[in-house]
Protein backbone atom coordinates (compact mmCIF):
# COMPACT_ATOMS: atom_id res chain seq x y z
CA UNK A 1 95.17 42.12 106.65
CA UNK A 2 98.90 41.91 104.80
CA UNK A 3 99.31 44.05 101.80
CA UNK A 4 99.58 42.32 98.41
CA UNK A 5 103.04 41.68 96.56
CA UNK A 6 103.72 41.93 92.95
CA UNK A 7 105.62 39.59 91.18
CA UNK A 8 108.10 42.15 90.99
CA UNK A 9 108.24 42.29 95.10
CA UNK A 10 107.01 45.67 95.69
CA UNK A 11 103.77 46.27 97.74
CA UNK A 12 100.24 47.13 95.82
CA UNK A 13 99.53 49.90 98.17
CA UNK A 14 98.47 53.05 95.65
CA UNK A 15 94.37 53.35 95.55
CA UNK A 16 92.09 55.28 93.36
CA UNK A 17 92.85 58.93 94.79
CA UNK A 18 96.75 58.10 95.40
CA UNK A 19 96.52 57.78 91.47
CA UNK A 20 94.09 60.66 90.87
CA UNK A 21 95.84 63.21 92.95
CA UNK A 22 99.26 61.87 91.72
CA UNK A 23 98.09 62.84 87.99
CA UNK A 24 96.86 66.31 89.29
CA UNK A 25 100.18 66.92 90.59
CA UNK A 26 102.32 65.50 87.59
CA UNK A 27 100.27 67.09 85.66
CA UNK A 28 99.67 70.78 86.90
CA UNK A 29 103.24 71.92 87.18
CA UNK A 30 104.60 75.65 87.10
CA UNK A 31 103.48 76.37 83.90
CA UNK A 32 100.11 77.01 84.64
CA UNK A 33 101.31 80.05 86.56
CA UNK A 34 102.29 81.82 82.92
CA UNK A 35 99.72 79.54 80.67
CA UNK A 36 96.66 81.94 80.23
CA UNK A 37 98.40 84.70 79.30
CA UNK A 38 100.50 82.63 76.42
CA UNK A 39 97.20 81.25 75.59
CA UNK A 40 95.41 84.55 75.58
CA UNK A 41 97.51 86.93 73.82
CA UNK A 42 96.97 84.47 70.84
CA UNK A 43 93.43 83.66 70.86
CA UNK A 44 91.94 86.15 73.14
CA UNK A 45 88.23 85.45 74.59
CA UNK A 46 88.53 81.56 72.41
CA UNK A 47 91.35 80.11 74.82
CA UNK A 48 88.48 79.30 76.54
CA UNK A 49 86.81 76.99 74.11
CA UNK A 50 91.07 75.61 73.13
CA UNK A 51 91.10 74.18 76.11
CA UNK A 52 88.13 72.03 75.66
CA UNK A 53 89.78 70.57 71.82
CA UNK A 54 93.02 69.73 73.81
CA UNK A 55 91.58 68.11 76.49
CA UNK A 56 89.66 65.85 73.94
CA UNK A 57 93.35 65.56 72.34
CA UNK A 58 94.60 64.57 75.51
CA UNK A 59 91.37 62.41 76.86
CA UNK A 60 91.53 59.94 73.81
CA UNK A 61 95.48 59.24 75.05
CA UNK A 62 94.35 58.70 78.51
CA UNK A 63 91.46 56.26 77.17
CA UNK A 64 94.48 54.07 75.39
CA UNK A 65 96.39 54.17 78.93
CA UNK A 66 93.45 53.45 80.82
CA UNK A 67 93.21 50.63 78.47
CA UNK A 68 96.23 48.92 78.38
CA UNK A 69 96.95 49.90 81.66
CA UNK A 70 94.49 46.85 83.02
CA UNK A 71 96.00 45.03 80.68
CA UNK A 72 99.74 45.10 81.67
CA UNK A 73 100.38 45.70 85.56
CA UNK A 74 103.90 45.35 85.92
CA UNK A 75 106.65 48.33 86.51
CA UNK A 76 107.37 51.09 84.08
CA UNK A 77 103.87 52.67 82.70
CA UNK A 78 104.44 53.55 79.21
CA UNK A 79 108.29 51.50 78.69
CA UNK A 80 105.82 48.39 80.75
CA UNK A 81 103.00 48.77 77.57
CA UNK A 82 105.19 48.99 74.60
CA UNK A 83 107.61 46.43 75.47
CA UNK A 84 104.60 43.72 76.21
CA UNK A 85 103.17 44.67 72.43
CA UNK A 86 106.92 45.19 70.15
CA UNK A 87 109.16 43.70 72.45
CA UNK A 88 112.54 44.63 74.18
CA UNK A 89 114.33 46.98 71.03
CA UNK A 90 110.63 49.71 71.40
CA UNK A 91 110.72 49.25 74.96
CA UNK A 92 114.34 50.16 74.96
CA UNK A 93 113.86 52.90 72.88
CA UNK A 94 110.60 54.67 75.36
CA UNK A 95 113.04 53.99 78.77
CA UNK A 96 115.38 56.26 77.10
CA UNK A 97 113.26 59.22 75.68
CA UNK A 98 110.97 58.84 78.46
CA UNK A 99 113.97 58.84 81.56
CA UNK A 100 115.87 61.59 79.48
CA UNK A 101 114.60 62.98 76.98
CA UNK A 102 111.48 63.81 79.79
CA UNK A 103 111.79 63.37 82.88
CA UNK A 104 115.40 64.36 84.43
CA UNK A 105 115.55 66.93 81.93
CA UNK A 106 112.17 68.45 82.81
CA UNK A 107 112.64 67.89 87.12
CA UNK A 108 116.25 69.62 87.09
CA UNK A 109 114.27 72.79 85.15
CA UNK A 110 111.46 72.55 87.64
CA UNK A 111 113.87 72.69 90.52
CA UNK A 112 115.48 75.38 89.18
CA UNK A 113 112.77 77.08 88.21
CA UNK A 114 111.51 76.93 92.42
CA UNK A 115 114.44 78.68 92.74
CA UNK A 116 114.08 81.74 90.24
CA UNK A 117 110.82 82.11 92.46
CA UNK A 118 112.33 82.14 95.28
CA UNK A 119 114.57 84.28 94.75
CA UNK A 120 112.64 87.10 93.59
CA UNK A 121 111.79 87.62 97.53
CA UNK A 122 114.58 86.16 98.88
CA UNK A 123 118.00 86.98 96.89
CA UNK A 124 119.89 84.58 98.51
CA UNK A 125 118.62 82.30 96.03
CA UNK A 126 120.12 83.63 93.63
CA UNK A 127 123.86 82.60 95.34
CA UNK A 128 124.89 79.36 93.27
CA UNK A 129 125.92 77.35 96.44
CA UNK A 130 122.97 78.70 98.51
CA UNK A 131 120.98 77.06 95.92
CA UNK A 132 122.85 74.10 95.13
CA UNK A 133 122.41 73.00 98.98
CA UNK A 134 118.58 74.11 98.76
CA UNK A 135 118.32 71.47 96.15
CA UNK A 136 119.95 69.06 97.60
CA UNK A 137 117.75 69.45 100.31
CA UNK A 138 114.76 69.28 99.00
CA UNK A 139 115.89 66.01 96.76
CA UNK A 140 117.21 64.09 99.65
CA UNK A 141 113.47 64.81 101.57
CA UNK A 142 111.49 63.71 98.28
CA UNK A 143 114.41 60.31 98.13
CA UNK A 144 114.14 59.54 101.29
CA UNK A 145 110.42 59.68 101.80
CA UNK A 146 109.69 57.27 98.81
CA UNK A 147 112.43 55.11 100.02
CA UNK A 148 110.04 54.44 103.16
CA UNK A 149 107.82 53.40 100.92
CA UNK A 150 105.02 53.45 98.16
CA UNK A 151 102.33 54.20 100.84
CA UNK A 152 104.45 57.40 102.85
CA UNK A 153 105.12 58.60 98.92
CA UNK A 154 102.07 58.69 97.87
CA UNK A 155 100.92 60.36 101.06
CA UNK A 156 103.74 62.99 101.03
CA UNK A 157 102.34 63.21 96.87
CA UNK A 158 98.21 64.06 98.54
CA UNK A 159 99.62 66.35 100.69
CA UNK A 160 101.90 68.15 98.29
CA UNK A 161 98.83 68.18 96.32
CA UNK A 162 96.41 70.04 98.18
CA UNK A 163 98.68 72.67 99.20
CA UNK A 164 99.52 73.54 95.42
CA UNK A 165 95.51 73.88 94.70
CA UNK A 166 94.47 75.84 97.28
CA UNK A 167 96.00 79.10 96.23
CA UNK A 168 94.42 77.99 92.36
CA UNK A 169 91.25 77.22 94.13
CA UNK A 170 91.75 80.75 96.04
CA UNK A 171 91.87 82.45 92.93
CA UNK A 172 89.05 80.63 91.24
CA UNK A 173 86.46 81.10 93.58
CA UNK A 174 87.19 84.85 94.80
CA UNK A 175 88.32 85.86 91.04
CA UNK A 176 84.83 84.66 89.87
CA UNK A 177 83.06 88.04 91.22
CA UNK A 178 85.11 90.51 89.94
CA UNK A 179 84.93 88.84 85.84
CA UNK A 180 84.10 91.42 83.27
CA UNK A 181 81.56 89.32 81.25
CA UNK A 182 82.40 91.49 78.39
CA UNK A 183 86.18 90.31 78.25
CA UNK A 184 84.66 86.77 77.15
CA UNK A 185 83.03 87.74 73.90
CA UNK A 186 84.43 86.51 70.74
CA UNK A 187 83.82 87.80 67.28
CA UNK A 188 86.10 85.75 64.89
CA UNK A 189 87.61 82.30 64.93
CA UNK A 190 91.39 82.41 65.22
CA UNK A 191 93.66 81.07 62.07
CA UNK A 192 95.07 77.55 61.65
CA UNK A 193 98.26 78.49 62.00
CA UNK A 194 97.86 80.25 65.53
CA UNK A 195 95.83 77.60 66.67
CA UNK A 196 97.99 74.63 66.11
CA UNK A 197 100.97 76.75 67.64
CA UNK A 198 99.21 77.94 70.72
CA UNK A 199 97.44 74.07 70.29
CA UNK A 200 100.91 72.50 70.77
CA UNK A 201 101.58 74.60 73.77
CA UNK A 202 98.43 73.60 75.60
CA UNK A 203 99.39 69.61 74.48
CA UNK A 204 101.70 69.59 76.74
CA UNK A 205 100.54 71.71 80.14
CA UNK A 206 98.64 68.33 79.97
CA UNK A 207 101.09 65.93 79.73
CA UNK A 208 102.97 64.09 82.57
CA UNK A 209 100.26 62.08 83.94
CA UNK A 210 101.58 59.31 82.00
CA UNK A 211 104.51 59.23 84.89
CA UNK A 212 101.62 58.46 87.79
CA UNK A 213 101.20 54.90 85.70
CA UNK A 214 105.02 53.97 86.31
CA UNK A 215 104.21 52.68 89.36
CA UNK A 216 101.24 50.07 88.15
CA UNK A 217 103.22 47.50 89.80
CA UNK A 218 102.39 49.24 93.04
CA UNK A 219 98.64 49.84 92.22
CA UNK A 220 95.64 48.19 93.94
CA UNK A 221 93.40 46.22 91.52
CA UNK A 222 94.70 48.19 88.54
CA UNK A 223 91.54 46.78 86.66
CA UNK A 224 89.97 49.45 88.55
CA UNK A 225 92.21 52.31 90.15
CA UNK A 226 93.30 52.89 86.70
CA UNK A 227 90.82 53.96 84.93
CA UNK A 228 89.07 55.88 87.65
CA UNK A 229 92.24 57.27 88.71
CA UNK A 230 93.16 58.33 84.78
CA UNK A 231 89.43 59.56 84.95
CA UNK A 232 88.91 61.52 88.14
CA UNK A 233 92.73 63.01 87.50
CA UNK A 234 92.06 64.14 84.01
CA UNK A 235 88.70 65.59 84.53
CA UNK A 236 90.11 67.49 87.92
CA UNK A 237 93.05 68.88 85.60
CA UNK A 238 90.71 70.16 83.35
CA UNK A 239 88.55 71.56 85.20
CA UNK A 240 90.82 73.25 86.98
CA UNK A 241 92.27 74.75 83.53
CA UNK A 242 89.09 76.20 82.15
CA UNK A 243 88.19 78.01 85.55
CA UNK A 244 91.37 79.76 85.95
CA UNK A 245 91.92 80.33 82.30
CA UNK A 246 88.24 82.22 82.53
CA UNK A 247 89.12 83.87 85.72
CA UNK A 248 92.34 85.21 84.21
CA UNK A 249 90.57 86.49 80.96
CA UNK A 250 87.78 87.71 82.45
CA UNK A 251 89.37 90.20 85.16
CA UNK A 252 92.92 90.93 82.43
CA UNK A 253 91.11 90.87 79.42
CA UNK A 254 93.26 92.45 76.40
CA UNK A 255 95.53 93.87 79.39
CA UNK A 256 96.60 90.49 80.09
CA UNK A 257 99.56 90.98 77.31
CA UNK A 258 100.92 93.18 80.32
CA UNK A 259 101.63 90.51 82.61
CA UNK A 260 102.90 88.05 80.26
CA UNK A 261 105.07 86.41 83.02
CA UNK A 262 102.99 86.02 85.63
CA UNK A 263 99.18 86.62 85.18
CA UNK A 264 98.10 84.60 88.11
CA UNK A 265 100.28 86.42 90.42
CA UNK A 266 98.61 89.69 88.76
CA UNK A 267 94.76 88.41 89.59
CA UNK A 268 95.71 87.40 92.81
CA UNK A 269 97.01 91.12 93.62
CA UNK A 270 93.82 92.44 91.84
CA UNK A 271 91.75 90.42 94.52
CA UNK A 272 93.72 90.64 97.61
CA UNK A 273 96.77 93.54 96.87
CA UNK A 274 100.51 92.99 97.21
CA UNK A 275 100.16 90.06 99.67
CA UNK A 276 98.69 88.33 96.59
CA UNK A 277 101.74 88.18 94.00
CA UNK A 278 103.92 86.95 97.11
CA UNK A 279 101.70 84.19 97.87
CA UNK A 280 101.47 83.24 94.23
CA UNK A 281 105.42 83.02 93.86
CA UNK A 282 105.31 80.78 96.81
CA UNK A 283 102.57 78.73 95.02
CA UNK A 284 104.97 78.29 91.91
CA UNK A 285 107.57 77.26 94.31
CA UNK A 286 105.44 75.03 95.59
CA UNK A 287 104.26 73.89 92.55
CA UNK A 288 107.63 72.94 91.22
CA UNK A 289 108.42 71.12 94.09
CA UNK A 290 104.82 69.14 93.82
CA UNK A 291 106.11 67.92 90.43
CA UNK A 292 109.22 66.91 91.28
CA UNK A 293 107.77 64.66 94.19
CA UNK A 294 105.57 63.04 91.72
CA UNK A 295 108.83 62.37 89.38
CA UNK A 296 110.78 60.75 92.08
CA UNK A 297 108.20 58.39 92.99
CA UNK A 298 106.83 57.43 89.70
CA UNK A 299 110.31 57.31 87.25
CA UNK A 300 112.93 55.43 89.28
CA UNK A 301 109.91 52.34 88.87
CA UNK A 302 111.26 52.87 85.04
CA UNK A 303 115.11 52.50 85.68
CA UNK A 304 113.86 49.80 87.97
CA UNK A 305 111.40 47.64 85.33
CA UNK A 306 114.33 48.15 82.75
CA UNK A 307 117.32 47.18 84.90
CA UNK A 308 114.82 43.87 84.80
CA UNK A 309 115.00 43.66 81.33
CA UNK A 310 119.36 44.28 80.85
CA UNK A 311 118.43 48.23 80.11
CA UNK A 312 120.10 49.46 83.09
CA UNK A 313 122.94 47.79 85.77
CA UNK A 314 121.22 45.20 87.67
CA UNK A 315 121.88 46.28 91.11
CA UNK A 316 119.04 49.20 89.93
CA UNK A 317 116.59 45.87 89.95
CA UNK A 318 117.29 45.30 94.17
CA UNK A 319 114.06 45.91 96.67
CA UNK A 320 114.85 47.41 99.92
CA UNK A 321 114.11 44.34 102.35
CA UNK A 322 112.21 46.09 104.93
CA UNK A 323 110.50 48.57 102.82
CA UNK A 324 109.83 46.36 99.51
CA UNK A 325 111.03 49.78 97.48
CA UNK A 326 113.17 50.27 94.68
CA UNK A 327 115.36 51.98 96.96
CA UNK A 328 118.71 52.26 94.65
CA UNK A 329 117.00 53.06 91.76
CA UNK A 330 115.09 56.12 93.94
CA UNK A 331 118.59 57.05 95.35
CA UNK A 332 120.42 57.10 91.90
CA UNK A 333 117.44 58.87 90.00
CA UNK A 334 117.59 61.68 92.68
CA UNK A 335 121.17 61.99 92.49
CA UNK A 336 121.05 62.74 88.41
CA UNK A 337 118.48 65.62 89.04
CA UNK A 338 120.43 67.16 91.38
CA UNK A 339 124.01 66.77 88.97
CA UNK A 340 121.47 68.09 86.09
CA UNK A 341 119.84 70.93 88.36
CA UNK A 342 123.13 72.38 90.07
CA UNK A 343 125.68 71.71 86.93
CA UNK A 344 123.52 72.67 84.06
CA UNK A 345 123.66 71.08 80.50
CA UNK A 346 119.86 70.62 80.23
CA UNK A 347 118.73 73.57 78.75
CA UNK A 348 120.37 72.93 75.48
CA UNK A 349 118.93 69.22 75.59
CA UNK A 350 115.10 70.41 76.73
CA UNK A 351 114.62 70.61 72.95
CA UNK A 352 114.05 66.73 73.45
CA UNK A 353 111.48 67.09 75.72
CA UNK A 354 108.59 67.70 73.43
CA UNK A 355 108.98 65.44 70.55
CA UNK A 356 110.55 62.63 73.37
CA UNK A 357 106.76 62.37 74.62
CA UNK A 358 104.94 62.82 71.40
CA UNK A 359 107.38 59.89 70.33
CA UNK A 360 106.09 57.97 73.60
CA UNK A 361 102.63 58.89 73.55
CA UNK A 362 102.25 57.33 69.97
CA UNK A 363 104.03 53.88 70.29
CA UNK A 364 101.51 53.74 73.80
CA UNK A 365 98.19 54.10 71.24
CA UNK A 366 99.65 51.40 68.79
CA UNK A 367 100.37 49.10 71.48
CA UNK A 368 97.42 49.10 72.93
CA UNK A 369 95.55 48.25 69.20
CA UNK A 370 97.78 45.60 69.15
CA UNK A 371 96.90 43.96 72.54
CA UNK A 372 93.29 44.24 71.78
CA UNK A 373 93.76 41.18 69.69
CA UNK A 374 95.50 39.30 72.47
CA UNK A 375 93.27 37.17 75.21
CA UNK A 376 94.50 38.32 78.70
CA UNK A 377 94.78 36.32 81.35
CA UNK A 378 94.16 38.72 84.23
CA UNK A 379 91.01 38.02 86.60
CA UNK A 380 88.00 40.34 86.33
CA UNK A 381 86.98 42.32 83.66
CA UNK A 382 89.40 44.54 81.91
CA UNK A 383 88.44 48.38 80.67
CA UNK A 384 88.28 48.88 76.97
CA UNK A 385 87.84 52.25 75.78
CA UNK A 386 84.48 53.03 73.54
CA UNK A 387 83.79 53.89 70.09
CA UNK A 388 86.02 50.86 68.64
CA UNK A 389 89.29 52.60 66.80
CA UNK A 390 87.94 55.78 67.74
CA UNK A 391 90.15 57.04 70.46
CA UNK A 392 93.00 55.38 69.14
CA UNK A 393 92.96 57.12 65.49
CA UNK A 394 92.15 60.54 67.26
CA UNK A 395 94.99 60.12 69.60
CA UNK A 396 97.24 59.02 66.61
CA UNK A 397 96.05 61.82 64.34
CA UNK A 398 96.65 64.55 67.03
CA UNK A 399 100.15 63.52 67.98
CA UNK A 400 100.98 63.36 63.57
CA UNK A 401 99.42 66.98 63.24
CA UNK A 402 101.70 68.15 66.57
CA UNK A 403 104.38 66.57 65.38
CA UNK A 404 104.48 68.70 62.36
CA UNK A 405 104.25 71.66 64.51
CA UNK A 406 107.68 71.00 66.24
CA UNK A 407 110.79 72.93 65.02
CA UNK A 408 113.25 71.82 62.86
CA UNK A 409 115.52 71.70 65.60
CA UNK A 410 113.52 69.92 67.81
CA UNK A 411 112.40 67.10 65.54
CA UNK A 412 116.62 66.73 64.80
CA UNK A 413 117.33 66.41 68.67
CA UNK A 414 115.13 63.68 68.47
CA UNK A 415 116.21 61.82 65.62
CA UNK A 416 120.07 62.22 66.60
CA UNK A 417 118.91 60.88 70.28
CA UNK A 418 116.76 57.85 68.97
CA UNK A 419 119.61 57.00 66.53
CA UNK A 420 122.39 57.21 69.60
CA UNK A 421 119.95 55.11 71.68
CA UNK A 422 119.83 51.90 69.28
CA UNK A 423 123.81 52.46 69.19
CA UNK A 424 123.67 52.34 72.77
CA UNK A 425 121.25 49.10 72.35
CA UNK A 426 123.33 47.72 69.31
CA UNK A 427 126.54 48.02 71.81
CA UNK A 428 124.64 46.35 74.28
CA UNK A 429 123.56 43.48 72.99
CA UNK A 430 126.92 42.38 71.34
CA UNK A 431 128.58 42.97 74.49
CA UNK A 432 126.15 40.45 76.08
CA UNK A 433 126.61 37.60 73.84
């Protein structure tokens, strides 16, 4: 039996648990090796009950992808939605916040990152050029993999996967025996203020599975993988969160303001001893590296869907012959995390990366109200997330009251960036004609 082509020439070869675990891994990055304790030293016992309200924050945006995401199956996830609603100036606009402002910017600090772990046991990470080749490395394994194809990616992506969990899953079930029940009692509710901080925070140790869509062109039947993938994937993340986060809390309790840094690594060694902190540096490592895989599939389908559209050169548009990959847009997108990673610069621009996928997130919810007003032509029946307007205005609502949270700072990055953009696009257009 052949596997189906797009109309874009790439193969439909991602199922229901390429997606799912794709999500998990995009989504569960390094962060959650430091999370509870940030969490906890602002709410205490509650973090518990925060993660629940963000993961309803979160769960109405996933309903609105789920939604338009059986509506518009081509290339580029969230760049793929907005465009088909507002047309080519929005979509311009999410390529770039989305590609920079996220994604490069966050997968050269995630590299680097694997390397600050590293290096704690081995200090030859701490050597620029050591590291530099380390990086390159790793890259050129993650490039060339998903230059092979959708199928070996997403298969290198399940693997990656399940090696990252099991030390979480370690944790969680041997952690669960030694939980003082008493470290979970709460007496007071915590203020507005802390909670929309330490809210904001939380936001975003769930974003990124918004990247696993990028490749709907390369989905099976996304009428169905994506919204069971979005599903499964979200519900596994969260799960995940609320068992460690009570783990955590329940062995640290008010002690967990002592291991600020790394409060995983400090339950592990309360379970197991010394070994335990070394195996949990690995799993950050690891962890980093997970993400990174997921980025490298799922992002160059962007550069690729926009080169399409006159956004990027058109040579980024080609499809390996043999493979049916975006193989130059895989090759270049690899090469500008490594220039990022190993050169710096993207520390001062990570400011971006918060409000760049707030930004994102809310033209996604308005274009899928729009296309609920337009017939689709696809075969079967399409998902359509309950409750009407529901979702939508809860998903809008939450992104307005987090965008208020942002700095100063941050909310200037992003206006100076979305205002160099439609130069950029301004440029580009006259140069056309």
């Amino acid at each position: 039996m052949s596997t189906p082509i797009s109309n874009e020439g790439l193969k439909r070869v991602v199922g229901v648990s390429g997606l799912s675990l794709n999500i998990v891994n995009c989504t569960i990055g390094a962060g959650i090796f430091a999370l509870p304790a940030i969490v906890s030293i602002q709410l205490g016992a509650f973090s518990i009950y925060s993660y629940l309200f963000c993961g309803l924050m979160m769960a109405a945006i996933m309903f609105c992808y789920a939604e338009i995401g059986t509506k518009v199956t081509s290339s580029g996830g969230s760049f793929a939605y907005v465009e088909a609603a507002f047309g080519i100036f929005p979509g311009y606009i999410v390529t770039w916040l989305y590609f920079f402002g996220w994604s490069v910017l966050g997968s050269a600090a995630l590299l680097n990152l694997a390397g600050d772990s590293l290096g704690v046991i081995f200090p030859i990470f701490s050597d620029r050029v050591f590291r530099a080749f380390f990086i390159f490395i790793l890259l050129s394994t993650i490039v060339a993999i998903n230059v092979r194809g959708a199928k070996e990616g997403i298969g290198f992506i399940k693997f990656i996967t399940i090696i990252k969990l099991l030390p979480l899953l370690g944790i969680i079930i041997f952690g669960f025996s030694k939980i003082d029940t008493t470290n979970l009692q709460w007496d007071q509710l915590p203020s507005i203020t802390t909670f929309g901080n330490t809210a904001l925070i939380l936001f975003f140790a769930f974003a990124g599975f918004e990247a696993s869509l990028n490749v709907s062109g390369e989905l099976k039947t996304p009428q169905r993988t994506v919204p069971l993938g979005i599903l499964f994937g979200g519900s596994l993340v969260l799960v995940i969160y609320l068992l460690l986060q009570t783990v955590t809390y329940g062995i640290l309790g008010e002690g967990i303001a002592a291991f600020e840094d790394a409060p995983l690594a400090a339950v592990a060694e309360s379970i197991i001893g010394p070994l335990g902190a070394t195996i949990l540096l690995f799993a950050a490592a690891i962890s980093c590296f997970g993400t990174v895989s997921s980025d490298v599939m799922s992002t160059p389908r962007l550069l690729f869907a926009g080169a399409h559209d006159g956004f990027f050169p058109k040579f980024l548009g080609n499809v390996h012959t043999r493979f049916s990959t975006p193989h130059l847009a895989i090759i270049v997108y690899g090469a500008l995390i490594f220039i990022f990673s190993v050169f710096g610069g993207f520390k001062q621009l990570a400011v971006l990366a918060s409000s760049a996928i707030l930004i994102v997130y809310l033209l996604v919810i308005f274009a899928t109200i729009k296309l609920r007003k337009q017939k689709s032509e696809l075969p079967g029946k399409l998902f359509k997330a309950p409750g009407g307007l529901l979702f939508p205005i809860i998903g809008i609502a939450s992104i307005i009251w987090l965008l208020t949270s942002l700095t100063k700072k941050e909310m200037l990055s992003a206006a100076i960036f979305i205002a160099i953009i439609c130069i950029f696009y301004l440029v580009m257009k006259k140069m056309k004609k």
